[in-house]
PDB file of N, CA and C in Angstrom:
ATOM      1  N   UNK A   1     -10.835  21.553 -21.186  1.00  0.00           N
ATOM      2  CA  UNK A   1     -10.136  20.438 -20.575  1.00  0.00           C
ATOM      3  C   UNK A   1      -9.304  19.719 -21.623  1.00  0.00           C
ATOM      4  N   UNK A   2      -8.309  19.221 -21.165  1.00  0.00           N
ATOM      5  CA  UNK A   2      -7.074  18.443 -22.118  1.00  0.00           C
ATOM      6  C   UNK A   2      -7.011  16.944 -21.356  1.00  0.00           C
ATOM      7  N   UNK A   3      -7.274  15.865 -22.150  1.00  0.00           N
ATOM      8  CA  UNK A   3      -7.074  14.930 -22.109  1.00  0.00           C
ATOM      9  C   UNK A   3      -5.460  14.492 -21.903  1.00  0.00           C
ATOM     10  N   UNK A   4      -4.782  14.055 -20.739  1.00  0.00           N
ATOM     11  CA  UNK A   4      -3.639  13.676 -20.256  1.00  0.00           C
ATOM     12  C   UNK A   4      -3.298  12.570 -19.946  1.00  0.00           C
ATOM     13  N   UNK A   5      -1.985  11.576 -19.993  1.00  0.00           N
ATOM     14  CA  UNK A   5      -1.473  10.456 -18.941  1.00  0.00           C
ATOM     15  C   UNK A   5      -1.478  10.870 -17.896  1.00  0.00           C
ATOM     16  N   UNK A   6      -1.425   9.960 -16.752  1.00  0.00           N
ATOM     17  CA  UNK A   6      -1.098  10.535 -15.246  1.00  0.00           C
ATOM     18  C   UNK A   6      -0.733   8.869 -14.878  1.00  0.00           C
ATOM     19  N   UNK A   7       0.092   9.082 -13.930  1.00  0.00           N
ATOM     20  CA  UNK A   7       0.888   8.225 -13.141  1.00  0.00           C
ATOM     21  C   UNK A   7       0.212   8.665 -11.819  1.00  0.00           C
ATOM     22  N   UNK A   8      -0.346   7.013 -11.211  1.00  0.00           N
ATOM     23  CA  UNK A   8      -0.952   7.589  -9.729  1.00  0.00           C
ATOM     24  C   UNK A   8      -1.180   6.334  -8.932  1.00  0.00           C
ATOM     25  N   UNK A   9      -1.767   5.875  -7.866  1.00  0.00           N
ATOM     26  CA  UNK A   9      -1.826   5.085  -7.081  1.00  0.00           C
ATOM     27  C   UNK A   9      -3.637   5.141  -6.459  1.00  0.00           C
ATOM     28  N   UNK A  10      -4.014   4.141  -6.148  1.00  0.00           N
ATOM     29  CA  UNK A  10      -5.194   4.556  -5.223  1.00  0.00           C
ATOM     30  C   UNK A  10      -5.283   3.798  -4.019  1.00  0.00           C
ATOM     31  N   UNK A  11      -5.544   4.423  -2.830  1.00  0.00           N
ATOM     32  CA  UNK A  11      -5.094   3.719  -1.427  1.00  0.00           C
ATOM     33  C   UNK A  11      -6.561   3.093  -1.242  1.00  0.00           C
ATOM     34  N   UNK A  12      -6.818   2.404  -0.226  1.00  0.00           N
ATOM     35  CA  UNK A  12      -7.467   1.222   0.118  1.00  0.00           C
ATOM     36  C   UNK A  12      -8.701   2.151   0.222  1.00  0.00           C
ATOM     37  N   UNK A  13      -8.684   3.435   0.999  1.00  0.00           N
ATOM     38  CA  UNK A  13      -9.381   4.673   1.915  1.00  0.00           C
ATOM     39  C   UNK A  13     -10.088   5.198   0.371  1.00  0.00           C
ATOM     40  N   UNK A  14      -9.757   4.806  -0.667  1.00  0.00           N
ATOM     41  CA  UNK A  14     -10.651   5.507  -1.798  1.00  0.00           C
ATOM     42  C   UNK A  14      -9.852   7.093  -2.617  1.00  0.00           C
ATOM     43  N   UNK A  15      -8.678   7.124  -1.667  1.00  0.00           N
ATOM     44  CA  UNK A  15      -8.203   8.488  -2.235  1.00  0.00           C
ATOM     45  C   UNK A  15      -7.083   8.041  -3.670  1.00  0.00           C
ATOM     46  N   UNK A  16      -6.528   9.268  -4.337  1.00  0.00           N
ATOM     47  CA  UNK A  16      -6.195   9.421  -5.328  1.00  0.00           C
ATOM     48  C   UNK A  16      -4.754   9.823  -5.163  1.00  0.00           C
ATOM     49  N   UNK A  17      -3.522   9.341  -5.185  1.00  0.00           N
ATOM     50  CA  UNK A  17      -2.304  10.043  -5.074  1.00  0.00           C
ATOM     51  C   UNK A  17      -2.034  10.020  -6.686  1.00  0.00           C
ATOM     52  N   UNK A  18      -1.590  11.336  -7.389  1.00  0.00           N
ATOM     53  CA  UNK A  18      -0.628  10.847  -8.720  1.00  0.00           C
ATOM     54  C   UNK A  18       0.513  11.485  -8.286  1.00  0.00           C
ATOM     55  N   UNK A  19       1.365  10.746  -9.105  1.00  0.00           N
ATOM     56  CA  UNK A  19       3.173  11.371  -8.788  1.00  0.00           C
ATOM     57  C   UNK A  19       3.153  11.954  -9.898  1.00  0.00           C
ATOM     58  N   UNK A  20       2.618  11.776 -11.297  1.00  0.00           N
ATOM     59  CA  UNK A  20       3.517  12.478 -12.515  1.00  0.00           C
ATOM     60  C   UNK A  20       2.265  12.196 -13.750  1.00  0.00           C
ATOM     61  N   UNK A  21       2.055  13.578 -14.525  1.00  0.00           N
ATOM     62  CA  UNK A  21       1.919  13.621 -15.284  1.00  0.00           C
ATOM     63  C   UNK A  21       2.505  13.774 -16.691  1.00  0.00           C
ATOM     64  N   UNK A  22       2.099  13.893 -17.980  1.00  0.00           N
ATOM     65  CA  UNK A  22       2.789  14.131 -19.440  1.00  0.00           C
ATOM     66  C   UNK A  22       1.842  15.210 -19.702  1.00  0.00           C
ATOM     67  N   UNK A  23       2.342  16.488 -20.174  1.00  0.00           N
ATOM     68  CA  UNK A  23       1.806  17.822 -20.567  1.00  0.00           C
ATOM     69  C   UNK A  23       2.493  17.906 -22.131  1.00  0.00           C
ATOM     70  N   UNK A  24       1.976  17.414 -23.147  1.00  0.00           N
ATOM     71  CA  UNK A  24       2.669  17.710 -23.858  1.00  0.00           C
ATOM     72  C   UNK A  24       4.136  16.813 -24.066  1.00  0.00           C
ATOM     73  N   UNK A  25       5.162  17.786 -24.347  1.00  0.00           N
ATOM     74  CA  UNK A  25       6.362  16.415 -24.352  1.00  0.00           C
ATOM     75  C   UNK A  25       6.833  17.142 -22.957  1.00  0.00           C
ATOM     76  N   UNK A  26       6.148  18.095 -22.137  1.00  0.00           N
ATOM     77  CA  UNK A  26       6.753  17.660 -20.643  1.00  0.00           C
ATOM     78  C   UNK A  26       6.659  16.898 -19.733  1.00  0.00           C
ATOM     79  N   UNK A  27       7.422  16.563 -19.059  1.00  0.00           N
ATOM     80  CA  UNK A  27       7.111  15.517 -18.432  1.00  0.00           C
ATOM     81  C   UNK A  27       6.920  15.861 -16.376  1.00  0.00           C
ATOM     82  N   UNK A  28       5.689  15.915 -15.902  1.00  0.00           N
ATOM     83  CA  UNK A  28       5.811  17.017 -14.787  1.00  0.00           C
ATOM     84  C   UNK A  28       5.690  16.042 -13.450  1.00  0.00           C
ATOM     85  N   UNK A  29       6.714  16.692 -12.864  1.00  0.00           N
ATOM     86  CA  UNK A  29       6.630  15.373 -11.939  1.00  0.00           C
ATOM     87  C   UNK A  29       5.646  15.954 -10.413  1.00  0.00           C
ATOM     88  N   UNK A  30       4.423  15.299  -9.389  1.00  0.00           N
ATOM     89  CA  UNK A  30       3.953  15.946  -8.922  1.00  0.00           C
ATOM     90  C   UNK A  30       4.738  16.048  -7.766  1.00  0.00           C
ATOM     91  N   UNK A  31       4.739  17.027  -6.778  1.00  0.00           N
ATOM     92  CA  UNK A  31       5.708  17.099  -5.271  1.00  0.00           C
ATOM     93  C   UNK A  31       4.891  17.008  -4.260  1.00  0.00           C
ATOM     94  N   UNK A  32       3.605  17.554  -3.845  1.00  0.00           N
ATOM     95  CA  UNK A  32       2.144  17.493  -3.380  1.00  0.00           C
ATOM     96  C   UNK A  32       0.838  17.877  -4.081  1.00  0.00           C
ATOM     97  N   UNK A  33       0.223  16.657  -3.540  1.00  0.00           N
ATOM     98  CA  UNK A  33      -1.301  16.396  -3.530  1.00  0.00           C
ATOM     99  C   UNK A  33      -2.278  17.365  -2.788  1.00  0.00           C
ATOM    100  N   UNK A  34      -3.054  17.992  -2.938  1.00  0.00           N
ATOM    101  CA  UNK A  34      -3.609  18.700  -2.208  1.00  0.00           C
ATOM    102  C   UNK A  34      -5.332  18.484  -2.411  1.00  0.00           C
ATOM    103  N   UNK A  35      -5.938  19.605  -2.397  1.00  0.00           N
ATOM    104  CA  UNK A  35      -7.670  18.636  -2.033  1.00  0.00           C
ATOM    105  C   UNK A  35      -8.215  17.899  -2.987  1.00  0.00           C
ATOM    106  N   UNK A  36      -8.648  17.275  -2.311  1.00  0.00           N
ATOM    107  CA  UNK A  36      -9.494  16.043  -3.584  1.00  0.00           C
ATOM    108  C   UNK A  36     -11.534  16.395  -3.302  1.00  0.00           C
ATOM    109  N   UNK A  37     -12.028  16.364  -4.547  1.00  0.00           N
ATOM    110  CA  UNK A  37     -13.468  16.072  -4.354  1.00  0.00           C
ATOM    111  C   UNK A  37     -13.744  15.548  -5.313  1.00  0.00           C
ATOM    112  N   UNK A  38     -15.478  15.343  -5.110  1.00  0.00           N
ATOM    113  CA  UNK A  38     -15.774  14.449  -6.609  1.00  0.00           C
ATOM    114  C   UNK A  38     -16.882  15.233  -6.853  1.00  0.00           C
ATOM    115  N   UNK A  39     -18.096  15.417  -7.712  1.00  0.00           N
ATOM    116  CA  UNK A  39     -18.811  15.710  -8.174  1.00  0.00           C
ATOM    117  C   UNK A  39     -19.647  14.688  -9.406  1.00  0.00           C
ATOM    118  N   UNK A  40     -20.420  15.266 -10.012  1.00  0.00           N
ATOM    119  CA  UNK A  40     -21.045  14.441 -11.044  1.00  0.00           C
ATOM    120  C   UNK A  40     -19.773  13.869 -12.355  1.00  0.00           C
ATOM    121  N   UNK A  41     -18.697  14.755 -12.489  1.00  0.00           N
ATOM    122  CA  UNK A  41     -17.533  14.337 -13.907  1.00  0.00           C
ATOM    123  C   UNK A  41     -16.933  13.282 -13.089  1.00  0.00           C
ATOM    124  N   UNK A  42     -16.434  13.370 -11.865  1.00  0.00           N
ATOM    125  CA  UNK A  42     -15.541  12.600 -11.556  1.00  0.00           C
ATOM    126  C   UNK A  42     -14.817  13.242 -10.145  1.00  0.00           C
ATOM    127  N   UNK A  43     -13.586  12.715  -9.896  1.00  0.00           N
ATOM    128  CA  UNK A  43     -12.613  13.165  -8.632  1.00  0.00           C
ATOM    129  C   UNK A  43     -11.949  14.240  -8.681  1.00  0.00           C
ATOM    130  N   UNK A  44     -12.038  15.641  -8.420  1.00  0.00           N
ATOM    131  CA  UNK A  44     -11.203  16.286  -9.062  1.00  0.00           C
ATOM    132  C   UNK A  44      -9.710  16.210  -8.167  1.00  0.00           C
ATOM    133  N   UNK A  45      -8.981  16.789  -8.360  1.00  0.00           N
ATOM    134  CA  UNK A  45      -7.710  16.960  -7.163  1.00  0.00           C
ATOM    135  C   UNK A  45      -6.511  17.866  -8.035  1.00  0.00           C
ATOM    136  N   UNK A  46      -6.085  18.851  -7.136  1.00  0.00           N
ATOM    137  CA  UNK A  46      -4.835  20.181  -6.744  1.00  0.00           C
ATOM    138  C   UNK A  46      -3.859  19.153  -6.658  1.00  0.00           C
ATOM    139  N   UNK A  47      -3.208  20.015  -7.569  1.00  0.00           N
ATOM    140  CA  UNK A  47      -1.349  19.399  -7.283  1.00  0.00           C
ATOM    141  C   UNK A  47      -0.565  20.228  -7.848  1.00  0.00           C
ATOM    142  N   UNK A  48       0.731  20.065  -6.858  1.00  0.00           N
ATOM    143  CA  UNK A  48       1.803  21.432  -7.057  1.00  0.00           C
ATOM    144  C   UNK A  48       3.012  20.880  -7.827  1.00  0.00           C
ATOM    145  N   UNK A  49       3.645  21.071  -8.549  1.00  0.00           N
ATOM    146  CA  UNK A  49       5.004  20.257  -9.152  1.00  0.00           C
ATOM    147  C   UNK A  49       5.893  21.193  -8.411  1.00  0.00           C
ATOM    148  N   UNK A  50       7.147  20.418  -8.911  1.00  0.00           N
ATOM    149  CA  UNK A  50       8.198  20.960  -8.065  1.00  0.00           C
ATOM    150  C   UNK A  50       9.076  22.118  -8.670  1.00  0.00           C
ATOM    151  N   UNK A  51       7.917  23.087  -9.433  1.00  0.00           N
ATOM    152  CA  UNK A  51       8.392  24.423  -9.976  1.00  0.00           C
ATOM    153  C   UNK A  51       7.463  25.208  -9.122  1.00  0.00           C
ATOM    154  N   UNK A  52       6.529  25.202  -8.147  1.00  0.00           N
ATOM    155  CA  UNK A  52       5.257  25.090  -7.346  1.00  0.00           C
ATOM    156  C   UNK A  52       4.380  25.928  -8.279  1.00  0.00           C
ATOM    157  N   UNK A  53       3.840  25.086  -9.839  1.00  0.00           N
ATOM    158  CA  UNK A  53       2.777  25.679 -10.385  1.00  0.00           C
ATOM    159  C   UNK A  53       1.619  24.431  -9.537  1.00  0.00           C
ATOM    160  N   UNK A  54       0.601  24.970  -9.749  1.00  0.00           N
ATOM    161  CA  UNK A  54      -0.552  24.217  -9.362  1.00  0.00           C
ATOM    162  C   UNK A  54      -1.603  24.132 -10.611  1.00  0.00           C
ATOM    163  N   UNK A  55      -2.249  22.372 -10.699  1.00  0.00           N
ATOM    164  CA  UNK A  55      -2.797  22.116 -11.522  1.00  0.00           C
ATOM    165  C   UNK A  55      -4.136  21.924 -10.912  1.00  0.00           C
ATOM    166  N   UNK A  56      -5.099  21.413 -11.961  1.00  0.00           N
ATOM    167  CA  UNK A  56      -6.631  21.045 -11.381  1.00  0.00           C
ATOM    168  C   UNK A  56      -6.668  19.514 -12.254  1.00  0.00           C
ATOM    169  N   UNK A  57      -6.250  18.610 -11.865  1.00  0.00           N
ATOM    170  CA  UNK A  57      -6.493  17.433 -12.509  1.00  0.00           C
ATOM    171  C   UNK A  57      -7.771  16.750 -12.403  1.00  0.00           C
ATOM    172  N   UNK A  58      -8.646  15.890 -13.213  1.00  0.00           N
ATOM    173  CA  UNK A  58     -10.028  15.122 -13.019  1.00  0.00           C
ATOM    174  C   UNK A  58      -9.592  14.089 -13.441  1.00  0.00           C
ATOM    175  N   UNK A  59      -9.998  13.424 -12.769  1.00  0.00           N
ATOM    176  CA  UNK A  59     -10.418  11.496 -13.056  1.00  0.00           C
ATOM    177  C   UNK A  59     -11.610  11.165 -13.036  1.00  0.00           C
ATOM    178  N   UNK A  60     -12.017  10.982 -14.846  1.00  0.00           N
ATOM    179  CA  UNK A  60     -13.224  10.786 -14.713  1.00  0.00           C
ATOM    180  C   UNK A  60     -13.757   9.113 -14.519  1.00  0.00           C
ATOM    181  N   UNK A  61     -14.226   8.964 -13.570  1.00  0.00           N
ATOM    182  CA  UNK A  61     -14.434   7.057 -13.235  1.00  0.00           C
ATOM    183  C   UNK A  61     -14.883   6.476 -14.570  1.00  0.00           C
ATOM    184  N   UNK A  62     -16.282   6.872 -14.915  1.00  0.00           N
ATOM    185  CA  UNK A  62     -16.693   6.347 -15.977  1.00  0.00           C
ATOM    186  C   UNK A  62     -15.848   6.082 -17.434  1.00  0.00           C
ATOM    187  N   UNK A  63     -14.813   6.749 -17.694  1.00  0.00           N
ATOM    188  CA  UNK A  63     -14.158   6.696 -18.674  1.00  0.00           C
ATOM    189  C   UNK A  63     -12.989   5.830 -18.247  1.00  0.00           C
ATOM    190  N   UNK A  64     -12.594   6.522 -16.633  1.00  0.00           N
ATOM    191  CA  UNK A  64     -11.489   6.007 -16.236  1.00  0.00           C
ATOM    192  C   UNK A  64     -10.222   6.927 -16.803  1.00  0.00           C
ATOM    193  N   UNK A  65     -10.544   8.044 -17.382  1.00  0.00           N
ATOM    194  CA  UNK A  65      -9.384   9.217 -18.060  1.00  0.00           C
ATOM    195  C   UNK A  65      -9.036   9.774 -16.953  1.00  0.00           C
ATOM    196  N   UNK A  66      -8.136  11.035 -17.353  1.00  0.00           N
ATOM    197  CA  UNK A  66      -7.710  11.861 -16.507  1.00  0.00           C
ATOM    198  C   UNK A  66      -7.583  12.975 -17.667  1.00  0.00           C
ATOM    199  N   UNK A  67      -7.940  13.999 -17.076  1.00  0.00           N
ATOM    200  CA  UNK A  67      -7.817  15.442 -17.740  1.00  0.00           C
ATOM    201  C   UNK A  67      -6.862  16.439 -17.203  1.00  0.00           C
ATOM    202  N   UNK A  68      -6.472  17.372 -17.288  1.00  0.00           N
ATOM    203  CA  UNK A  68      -6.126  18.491 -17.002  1.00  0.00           C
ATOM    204  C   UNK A  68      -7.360  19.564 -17.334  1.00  0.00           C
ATOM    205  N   UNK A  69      -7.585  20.000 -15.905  1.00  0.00           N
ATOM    206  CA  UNK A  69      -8.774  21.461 -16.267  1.00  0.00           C
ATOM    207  C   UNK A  69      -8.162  22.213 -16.626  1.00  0.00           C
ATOM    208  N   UNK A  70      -7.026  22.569 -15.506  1.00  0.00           N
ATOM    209  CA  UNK A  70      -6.848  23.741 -15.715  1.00  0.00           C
ATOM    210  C   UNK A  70      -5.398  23.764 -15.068  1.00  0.00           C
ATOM    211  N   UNK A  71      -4.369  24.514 -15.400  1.00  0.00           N
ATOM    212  CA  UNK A  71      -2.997  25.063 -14.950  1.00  0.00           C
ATOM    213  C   UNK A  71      -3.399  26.503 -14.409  1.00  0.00           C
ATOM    214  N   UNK A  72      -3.497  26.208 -12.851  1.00  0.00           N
ATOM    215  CA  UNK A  72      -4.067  27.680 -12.049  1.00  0.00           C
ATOM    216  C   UNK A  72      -2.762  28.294 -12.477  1.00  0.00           C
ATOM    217  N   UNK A  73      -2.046  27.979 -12.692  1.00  0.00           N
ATOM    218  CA  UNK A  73      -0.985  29.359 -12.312  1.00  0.00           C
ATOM    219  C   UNK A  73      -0.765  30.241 -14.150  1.00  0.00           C
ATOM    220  N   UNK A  74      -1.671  29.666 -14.774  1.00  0.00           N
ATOM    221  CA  UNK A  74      -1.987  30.015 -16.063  1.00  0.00           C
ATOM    222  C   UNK A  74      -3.483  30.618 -16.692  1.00  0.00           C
ATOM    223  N   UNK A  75      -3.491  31.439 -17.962  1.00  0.00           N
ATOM    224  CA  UNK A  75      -4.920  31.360 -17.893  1.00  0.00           C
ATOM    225  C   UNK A  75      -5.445  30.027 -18.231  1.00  0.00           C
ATOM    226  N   UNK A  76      -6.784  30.232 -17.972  1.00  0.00           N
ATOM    227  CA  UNK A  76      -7.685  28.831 -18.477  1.00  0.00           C
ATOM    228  C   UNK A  76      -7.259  28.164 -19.728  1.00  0.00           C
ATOM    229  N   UNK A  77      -7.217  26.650 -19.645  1.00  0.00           N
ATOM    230  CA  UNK A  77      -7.207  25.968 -20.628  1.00  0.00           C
ATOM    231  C   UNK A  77      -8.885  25.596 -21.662  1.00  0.00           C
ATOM    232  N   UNK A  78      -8.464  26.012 -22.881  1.00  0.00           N
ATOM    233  CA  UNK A  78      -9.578  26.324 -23.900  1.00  0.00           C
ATOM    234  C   UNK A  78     -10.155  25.056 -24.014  1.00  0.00           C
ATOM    235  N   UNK A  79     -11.715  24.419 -24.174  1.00  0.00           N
ATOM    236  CA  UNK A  79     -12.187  22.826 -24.026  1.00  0.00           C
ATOM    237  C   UNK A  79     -12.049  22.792 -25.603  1.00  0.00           C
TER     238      UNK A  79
END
């Protein structure tokens, strides 16, 4: 997992929208949100940018971070 910025919103309902993350010096903007869950780390949630790669982003509450797991459309990112 890679420790990331994320740009996001949270609606009243408890869910998670982000529009845009920083990868590095890219700057990725999101186009859709797709499933959200939580588990013991935190919220995870799918999102497609508008090249349609798909990411695995976490928000972990307790820290209050956001990670990048993983870039599905890549191999795994090394912890």
């Amino acid at each position: 997992m890679k420790k990331i910025q994320v740009s996001a919103r949270f609606t009243t309902q408890g869910k998670i929208i982000p529009s845009r993350f920083q990868l590095g010096e890219e700057r990725v903007n999101i186009r859709d949100v797709g499933r959200q869950w939580e588990d013991e780390k935190g919220r995870h949630i799918l999102v497609k940018d508008s090249k349609d790669r798909t990411y695995h982003l976490l928000f972990m509450f307790r820290e209050a971070t956001w990670y990048l797991v993983r870039d599905i459309s890549s191999p795994p990112i090394p912890s």
